[in-house]
PDB file of N, CA and C in Angstrom:
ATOM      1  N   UNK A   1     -31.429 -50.053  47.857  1.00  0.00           N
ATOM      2  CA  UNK A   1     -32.414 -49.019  48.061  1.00  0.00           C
ATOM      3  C   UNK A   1     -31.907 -47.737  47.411  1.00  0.00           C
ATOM      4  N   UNK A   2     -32.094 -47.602  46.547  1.00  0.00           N
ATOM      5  CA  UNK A   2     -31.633 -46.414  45.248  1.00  0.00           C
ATOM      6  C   UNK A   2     -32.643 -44.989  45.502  1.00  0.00           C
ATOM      7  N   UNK A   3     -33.889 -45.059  46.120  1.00  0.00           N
ATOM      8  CA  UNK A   3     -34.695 -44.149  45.970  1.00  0.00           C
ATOM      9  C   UNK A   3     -35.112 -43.604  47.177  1.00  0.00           C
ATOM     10  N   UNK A   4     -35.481 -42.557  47.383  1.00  0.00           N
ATOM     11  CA  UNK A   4     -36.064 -42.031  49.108  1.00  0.00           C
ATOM     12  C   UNK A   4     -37.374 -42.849  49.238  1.00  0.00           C
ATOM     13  N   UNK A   5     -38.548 -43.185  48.290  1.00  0.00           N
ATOM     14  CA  UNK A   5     -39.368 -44.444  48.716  1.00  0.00           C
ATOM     15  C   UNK A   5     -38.637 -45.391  48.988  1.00  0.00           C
ATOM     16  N   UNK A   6     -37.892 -46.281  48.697  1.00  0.00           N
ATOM     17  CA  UNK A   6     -37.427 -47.054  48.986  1.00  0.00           C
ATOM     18  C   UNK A   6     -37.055 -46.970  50.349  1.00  0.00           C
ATOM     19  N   UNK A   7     -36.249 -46.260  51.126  1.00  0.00           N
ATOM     20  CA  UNK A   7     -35.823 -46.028  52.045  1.00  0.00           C
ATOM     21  C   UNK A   7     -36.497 -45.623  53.012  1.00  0.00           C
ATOM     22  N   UNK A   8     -37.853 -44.990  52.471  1.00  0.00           N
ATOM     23  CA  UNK A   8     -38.859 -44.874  53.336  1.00  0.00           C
ATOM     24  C   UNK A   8     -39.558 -46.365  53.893  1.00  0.00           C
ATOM     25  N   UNK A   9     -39.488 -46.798  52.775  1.00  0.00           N
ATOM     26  CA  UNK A   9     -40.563 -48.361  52.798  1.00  0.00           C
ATOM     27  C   UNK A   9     -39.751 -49.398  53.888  1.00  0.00           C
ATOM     28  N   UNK A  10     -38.541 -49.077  53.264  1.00  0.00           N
ATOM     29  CA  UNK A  10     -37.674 -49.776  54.589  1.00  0.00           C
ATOM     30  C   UNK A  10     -37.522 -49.481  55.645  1.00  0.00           C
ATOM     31  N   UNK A  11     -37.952 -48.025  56.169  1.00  0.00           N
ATOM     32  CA  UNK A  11     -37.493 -47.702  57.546  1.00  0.00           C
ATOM     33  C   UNK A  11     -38.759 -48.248  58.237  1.00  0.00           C
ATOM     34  N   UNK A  12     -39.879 -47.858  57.495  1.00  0.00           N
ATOM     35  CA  UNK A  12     -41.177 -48.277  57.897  1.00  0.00           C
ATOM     36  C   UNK A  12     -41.450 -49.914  58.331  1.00  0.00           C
ATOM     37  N   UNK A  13     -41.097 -50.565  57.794  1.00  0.00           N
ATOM     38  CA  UNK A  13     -41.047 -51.819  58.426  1.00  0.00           C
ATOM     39  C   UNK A  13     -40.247 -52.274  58.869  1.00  0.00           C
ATOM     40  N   UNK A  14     -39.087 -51.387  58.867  1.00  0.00           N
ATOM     41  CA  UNK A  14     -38.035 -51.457  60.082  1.00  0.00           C
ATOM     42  C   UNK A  14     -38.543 -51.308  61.757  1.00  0.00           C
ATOM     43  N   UNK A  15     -39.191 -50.288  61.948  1.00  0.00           N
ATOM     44  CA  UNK A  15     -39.896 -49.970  63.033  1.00  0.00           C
ATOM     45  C   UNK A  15     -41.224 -50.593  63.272  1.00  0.00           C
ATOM     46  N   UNK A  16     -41.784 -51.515  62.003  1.00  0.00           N
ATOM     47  CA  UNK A  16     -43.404 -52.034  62.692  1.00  0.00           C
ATOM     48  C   UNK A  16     -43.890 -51.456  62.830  1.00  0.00           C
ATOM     49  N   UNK A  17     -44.006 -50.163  61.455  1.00  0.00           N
ATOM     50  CA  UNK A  17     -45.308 -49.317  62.085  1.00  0.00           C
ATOM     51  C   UNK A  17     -46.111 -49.397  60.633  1.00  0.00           C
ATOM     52  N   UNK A  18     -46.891 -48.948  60.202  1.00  0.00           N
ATOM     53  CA  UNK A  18     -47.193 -48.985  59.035  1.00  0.00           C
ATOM     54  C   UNK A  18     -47.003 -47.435  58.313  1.00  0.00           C
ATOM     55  N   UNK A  19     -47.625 -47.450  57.118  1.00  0.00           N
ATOM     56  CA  UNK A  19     -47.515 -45.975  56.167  1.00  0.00           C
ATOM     57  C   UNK A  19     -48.521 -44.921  56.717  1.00  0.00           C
ATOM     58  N   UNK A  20     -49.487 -45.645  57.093  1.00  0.00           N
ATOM     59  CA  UNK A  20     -50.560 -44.834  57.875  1.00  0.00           C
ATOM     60  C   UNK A  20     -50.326 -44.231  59.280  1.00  0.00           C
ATOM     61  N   UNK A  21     -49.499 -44.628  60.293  1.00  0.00           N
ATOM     62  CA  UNK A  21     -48.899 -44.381  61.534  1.00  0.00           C
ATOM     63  C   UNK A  21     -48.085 -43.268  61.027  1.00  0.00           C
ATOM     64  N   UNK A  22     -47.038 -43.489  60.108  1.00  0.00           N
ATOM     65  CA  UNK A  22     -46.735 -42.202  59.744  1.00  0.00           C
ATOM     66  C   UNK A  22     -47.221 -41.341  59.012  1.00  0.00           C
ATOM     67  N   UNK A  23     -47.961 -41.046  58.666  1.00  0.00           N
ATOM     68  CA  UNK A  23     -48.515 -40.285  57.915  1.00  0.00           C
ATOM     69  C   UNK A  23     -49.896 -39.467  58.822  1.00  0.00           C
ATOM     70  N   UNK A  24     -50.217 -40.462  60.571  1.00  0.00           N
ATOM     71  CA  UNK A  24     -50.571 -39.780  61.361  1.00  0.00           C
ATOM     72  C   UNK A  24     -49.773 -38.827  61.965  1.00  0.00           C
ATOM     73  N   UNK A  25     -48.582 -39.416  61.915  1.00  0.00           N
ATOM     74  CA  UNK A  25     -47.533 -38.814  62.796  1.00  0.00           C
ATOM     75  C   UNK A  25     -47.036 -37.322  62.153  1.00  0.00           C
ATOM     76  N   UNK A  26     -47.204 -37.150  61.202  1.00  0.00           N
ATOM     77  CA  UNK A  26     -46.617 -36.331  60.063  1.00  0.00           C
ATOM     78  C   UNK A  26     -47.739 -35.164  59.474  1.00  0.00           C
ATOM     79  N   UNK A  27     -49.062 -35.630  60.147  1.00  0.00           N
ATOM     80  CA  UNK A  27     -50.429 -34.572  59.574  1.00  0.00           C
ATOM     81  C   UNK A  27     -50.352 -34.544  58.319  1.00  0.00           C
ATOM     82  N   UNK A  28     -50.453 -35.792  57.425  1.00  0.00           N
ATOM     83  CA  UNK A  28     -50.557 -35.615  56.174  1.00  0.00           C
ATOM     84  C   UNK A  28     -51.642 -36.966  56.037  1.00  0.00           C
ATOM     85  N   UNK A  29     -51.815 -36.778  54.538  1.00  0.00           N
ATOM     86  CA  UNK A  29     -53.139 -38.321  54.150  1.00  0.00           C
ATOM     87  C   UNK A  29     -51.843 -39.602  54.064  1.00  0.00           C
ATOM     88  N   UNK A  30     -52.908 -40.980  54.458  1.00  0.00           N
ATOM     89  CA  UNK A  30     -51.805 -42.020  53.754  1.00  0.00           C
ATOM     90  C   UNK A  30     -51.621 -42.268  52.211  1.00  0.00           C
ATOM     91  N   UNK A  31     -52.266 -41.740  51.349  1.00  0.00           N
ATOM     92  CA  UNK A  31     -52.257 -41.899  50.153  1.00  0.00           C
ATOM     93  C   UNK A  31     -50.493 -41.344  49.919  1.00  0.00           C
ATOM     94  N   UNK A  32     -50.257 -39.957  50.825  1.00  0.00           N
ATOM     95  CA  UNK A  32     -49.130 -38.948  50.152  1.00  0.00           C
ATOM     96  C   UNK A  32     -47.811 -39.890  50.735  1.00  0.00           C
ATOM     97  N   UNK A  33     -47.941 -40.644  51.801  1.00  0.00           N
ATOM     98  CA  UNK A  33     -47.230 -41.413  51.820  1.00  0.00           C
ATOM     99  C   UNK A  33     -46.682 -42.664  51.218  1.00  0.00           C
ATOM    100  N   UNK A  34     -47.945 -43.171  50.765  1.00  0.00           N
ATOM    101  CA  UNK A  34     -48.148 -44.376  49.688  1.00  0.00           C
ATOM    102  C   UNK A  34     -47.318 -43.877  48.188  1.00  0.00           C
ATOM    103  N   UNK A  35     -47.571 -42.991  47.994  1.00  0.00           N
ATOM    104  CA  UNK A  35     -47.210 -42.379  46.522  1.00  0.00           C
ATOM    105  C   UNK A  35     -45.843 -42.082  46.508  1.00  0.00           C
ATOM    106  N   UNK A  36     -45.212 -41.528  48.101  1.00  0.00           N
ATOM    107  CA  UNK A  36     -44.010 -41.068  48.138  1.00  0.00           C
ATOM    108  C   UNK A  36     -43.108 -42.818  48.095  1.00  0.00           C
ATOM    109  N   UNK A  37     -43.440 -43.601  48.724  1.00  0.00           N
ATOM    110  CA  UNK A  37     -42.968 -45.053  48.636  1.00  0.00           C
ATOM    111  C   UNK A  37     -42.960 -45.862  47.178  1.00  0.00           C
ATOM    112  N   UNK A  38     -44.364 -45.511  47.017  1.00  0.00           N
ATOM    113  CA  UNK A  38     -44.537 -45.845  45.147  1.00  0.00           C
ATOM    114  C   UNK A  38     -43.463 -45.703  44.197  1.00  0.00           C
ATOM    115  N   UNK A  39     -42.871 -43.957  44.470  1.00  0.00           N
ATOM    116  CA  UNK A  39     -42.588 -43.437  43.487  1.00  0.00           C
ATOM    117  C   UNK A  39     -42.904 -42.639  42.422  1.00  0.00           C
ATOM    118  N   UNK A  40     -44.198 -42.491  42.701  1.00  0.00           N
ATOM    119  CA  UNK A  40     -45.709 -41.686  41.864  1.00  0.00           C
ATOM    120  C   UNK A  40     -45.369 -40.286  42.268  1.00  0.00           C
ATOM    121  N   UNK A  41     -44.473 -39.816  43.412  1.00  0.00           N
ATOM    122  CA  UNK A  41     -44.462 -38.560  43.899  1.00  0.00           C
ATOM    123  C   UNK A  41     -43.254 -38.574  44.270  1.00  0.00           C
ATOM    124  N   UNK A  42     -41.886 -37.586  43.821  1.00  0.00           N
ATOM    125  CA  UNK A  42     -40.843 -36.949  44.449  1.00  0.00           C
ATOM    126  C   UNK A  42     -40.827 -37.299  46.217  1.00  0.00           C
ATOM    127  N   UNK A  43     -39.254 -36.975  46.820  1.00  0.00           N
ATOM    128  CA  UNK A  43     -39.510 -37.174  48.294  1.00  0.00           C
ATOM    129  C   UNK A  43     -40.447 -35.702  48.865  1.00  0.00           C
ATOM    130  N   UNK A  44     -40.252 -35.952  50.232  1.00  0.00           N
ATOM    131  CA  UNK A  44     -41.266 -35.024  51.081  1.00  0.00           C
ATOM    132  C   UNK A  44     -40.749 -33.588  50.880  1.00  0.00           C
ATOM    133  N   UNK A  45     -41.096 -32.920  51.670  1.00  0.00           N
ATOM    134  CA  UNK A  45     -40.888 -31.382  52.152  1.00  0.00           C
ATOM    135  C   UNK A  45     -39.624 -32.269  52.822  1.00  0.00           C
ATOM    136  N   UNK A  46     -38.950 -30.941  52.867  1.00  0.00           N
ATOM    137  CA  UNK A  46     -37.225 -31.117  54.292  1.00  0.00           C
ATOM    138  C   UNK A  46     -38.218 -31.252  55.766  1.00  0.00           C
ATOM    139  N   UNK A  47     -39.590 -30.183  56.138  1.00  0.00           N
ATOM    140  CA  UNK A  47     -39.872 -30.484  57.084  1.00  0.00           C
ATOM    141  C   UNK A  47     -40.359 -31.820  57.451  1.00  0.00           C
ATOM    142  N   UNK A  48     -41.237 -32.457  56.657  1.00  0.00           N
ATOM    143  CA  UNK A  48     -41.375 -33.759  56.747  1.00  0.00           C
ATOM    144  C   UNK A  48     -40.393 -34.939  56.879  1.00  0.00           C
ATOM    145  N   UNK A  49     -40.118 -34.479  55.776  1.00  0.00           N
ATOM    146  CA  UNK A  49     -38.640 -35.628  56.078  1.00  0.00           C
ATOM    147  C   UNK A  49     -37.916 -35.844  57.512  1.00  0.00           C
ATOM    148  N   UNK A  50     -37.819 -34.567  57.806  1.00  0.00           N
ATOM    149  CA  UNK A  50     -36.852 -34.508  59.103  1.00  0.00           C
ATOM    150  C   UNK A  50     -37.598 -35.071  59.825  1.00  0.00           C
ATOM    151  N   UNK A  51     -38.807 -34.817  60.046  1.00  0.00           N
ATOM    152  CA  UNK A  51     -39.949 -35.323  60.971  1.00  0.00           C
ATOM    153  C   UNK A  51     -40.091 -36.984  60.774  1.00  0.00           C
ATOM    154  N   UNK A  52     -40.188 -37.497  60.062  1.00  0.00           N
ATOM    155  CA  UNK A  52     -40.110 -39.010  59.323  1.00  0.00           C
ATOM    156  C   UNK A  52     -38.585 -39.637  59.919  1.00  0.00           C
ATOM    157  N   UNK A  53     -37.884 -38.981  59.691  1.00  0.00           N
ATOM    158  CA  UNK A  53     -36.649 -39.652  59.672  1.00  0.00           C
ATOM    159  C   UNK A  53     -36.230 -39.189  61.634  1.00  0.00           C
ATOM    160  N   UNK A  54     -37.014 -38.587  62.338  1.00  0.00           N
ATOM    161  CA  UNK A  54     -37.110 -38.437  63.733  1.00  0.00           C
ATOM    162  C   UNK A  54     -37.644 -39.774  64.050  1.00  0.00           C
ATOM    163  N   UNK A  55     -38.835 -39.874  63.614  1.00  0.00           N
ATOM    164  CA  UNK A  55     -40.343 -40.713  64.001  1.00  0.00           C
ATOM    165  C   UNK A  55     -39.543 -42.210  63.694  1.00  0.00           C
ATOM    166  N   UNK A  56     -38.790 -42.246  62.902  1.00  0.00           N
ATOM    167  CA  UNK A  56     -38.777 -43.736  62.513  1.00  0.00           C
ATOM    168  C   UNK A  56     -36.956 -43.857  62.917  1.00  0.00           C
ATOM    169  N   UNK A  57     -36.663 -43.310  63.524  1.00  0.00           N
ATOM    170  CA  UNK A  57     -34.968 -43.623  64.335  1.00  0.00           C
ATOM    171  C   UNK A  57     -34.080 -43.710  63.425  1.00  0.00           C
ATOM    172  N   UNK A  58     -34.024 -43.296  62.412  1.00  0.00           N
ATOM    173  CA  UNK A  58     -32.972 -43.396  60.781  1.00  0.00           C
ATOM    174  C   UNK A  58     -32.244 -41.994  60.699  1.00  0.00           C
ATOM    175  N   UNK A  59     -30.876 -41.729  59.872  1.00  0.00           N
ATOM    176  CA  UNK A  59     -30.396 -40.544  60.159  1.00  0.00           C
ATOM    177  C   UNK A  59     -30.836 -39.889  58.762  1.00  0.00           C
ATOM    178  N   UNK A  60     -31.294 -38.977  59.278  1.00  0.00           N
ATOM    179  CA  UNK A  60     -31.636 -37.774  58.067  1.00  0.00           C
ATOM    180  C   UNK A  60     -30.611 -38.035  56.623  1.00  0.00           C
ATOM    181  N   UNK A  61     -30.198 -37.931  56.502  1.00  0.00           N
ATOM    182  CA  UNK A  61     -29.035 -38.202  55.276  1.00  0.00           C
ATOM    183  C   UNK A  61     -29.471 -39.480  54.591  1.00  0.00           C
ATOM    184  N   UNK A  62     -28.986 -40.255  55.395  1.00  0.00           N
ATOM    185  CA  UNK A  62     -29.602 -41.681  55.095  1.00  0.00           C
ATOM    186  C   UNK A  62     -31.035 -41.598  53.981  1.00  0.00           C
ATOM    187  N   UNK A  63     -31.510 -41.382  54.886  1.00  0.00           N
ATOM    188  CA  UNK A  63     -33.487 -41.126  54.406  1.00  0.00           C
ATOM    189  C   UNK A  63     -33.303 -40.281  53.335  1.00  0.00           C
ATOM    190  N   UNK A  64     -32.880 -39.088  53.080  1.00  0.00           N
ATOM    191  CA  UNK A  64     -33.279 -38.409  52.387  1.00  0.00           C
ATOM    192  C   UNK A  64     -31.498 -38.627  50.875  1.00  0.00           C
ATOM    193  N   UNK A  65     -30.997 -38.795  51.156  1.00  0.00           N
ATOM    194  CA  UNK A  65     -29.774 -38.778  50.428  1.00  0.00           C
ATOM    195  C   UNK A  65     -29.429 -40.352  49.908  1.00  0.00           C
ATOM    196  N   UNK A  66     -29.362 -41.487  51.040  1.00  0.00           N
ATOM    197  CA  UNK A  66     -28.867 -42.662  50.869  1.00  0.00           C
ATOM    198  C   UNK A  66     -27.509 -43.122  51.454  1.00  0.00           C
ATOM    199  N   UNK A  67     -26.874 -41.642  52.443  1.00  0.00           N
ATOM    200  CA  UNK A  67     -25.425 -41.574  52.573  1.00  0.00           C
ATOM    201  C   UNK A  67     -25.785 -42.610  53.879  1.00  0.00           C
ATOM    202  N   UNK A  68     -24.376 -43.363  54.146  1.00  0.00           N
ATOM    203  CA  UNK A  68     -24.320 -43.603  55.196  1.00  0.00           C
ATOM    204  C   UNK A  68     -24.755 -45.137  55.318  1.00  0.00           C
ATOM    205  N   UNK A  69     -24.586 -45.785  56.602  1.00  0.00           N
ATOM    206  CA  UNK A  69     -25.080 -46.840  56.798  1.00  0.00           C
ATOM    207  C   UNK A  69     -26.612 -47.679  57.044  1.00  0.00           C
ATOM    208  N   UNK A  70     -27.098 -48.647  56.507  1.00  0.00           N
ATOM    209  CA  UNK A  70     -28.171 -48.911  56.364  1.00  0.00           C
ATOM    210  C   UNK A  70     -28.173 -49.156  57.583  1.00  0.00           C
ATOM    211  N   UNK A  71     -29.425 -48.179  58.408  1.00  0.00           N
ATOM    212  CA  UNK A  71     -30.019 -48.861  59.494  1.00  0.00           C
ATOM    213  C   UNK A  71     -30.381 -50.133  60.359  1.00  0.00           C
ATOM    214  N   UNK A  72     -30.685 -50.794  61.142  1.00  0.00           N
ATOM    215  CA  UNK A  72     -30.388 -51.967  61.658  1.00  0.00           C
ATOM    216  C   UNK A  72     -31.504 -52.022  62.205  1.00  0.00           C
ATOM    217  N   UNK A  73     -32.325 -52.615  63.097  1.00  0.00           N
ATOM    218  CA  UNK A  73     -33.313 -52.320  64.284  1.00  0.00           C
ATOM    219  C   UNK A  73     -32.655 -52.127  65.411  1.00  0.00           C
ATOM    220  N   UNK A  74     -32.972 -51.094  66.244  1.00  0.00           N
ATOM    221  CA  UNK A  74     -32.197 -51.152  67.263  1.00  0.00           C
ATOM    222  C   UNK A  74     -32.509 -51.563  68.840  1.00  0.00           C
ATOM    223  N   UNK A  75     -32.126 -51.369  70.203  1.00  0.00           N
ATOM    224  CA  UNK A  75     -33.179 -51.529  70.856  1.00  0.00           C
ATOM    225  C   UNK A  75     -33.702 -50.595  71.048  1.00  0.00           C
ATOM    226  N   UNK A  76     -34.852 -50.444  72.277  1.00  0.00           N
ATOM    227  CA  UNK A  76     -35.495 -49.650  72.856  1.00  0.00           C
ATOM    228  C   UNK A  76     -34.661 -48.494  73.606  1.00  0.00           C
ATOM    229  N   UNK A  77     -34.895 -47.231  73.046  1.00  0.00           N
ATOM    230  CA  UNK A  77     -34.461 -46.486  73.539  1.00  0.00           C
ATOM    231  C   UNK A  77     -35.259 -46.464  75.481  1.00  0.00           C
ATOM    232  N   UNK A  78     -34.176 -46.617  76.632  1.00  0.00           N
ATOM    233  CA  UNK A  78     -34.594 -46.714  77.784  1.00  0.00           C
ATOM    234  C   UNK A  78     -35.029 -45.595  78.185  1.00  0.00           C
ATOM    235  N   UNK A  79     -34.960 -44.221  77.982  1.00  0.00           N
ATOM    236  CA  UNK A  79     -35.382 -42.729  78.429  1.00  0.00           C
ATOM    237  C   UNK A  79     -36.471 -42.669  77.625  1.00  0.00           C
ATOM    238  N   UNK A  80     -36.740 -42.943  76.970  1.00  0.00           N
ATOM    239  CA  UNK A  80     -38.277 -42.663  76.074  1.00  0.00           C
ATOM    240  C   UNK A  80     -39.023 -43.655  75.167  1.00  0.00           C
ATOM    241  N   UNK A  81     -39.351 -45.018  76.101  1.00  0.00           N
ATOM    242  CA  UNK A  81     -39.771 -46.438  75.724  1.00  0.00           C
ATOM    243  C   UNK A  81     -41.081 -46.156  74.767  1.00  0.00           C
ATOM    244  N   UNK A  82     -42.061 -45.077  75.369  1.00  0.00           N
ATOM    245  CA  UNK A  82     -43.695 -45.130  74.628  1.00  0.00           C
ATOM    246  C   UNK A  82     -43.028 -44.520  73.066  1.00  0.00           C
ATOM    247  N   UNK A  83     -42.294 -43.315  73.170  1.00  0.00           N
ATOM    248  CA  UNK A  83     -41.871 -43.258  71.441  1.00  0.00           C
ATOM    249  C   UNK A  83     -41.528 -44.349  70.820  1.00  0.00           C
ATOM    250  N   UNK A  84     -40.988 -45.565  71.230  1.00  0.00           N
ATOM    251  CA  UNK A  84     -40.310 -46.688  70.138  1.00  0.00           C
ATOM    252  C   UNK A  84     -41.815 -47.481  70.127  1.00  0.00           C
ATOM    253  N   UNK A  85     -43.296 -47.843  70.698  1.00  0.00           N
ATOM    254  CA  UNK A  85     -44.344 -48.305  70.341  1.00  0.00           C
ATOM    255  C   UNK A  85     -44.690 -47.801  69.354  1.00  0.00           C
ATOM    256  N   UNK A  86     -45.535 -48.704  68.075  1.00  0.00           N
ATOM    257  CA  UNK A  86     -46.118 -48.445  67.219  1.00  0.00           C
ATOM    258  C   UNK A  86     -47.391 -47.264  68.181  1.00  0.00           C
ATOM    259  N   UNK A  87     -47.650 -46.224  67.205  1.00  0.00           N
ATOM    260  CA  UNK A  87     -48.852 -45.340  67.332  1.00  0.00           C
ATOM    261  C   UNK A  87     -49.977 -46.098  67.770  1.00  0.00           C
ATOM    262  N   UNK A  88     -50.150 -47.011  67.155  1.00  0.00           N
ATOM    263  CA  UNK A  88     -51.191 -47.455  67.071  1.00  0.00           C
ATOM    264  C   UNK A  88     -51.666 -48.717  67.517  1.00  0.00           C
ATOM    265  N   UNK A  89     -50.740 -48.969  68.668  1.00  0.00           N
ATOM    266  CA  UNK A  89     -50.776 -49.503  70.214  1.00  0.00           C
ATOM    267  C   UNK A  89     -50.967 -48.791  71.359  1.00  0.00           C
ATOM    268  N   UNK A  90     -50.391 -47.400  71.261  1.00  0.00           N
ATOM    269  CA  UNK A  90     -50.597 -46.674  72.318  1.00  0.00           C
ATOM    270  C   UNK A  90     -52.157 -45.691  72.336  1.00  0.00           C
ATOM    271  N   UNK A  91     -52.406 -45.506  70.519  1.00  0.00           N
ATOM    272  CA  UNK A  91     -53.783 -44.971  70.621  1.00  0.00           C
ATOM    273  C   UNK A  91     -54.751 -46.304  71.018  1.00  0.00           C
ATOM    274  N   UNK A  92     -54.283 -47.052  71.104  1.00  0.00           N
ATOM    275  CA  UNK A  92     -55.489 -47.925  71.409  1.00  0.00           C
ATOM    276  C   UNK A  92     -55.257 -48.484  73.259  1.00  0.00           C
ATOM    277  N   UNK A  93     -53.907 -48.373  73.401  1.00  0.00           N
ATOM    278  CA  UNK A  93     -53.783 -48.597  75.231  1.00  0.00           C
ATOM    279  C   UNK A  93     -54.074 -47.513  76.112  1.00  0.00           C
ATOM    280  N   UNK A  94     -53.566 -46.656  75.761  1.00  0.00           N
ATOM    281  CA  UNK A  94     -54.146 -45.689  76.550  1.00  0.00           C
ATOM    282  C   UNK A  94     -55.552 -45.100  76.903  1.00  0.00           C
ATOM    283  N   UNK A  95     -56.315 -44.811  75.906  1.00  0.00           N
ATOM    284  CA  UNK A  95     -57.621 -44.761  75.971  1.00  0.00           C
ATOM    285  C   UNK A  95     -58.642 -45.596  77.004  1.00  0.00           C
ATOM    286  N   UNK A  96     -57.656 -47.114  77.008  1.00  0.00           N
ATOM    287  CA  UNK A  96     -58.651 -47.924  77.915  1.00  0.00           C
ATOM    288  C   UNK A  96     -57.911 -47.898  78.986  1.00  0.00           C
ATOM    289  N   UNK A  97     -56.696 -47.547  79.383  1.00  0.00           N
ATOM    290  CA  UNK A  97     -56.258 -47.584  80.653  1.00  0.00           C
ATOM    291  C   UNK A  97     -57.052 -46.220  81.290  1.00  0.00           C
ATOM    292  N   UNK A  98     -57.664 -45.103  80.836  1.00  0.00           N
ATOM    293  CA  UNK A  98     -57.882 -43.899  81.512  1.00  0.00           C
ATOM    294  C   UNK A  98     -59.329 -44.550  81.389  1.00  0.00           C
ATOM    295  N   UNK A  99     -59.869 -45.094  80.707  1.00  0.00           N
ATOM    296  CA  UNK A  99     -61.041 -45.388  80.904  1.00  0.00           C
ATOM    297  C   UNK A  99     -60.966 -46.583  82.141  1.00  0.00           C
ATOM    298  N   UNK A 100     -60.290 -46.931  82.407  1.00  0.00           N
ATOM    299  CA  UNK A 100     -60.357 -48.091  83.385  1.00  0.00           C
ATOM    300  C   UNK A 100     -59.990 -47.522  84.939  1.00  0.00           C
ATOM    301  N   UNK A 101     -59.596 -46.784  84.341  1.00  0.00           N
ATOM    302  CA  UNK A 101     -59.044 -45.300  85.815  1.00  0.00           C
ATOM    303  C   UNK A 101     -60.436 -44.318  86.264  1.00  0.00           C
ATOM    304  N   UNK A 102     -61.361 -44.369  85.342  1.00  0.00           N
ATOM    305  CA  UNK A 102     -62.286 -43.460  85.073  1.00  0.00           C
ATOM    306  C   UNK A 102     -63.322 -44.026  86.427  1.00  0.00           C
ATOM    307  N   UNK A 103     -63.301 -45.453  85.865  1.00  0.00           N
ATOM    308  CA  UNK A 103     -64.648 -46.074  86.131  1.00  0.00           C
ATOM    309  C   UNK A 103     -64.490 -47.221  86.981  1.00  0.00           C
ATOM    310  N   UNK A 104     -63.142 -47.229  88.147  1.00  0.00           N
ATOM    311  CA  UNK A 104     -63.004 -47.816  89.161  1.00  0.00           C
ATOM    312  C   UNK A 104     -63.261 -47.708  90.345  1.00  0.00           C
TER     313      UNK A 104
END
């Protein structure tokens, strides 16, 4: 993995989330993410990055440099289990659990 796409592309399916989850996560389009993985576009802003490399459990350096050891999957962090779910399990569980709370 020679490139910050690269390393993006890998963290991303490191975690099971897709380009679009982050790129919710991050307030940006999925295209700018797509392009940054491509290679069509330089890496992110430092703020993004940092934010990316929060969101997806990888050490800043790593992500943005290449230093350091390639990430692993890890487990579930036990103090904050709903952050390690894909986005886009919890936008879709939650909604019906409050709706199911709503209308009992």
């Amino acid at each position: 993995m020679n490139t910050f796409g690269d390393r993006l592309k890998f963290a991303i399916k490191l975690r099971g989330i897709t380009a679009s989850d982050l790129a919710r996560h991050l307030g940006v389009k999925p295209q700018a993410i797509y392009q940054v993985q491509s290679g069509k576009s330089g890496a992110m802003n430092a703020s993004n990055a940092a934010a990316a490399a929060d969101f997806l459990r990888v050490p800043i350096r790593w992500l943005t440099d290449g230093e350091g050891a390639t990430p692993n999957a890890q487990p579930l962090d036990a103090r904050s289990p709903l952050k390690q779910l894909p986005p886009r399990l919890i936008s879709t569980w939650f909604p019906l659990q409050w709706e199911a709370a709503v209308f009992r």
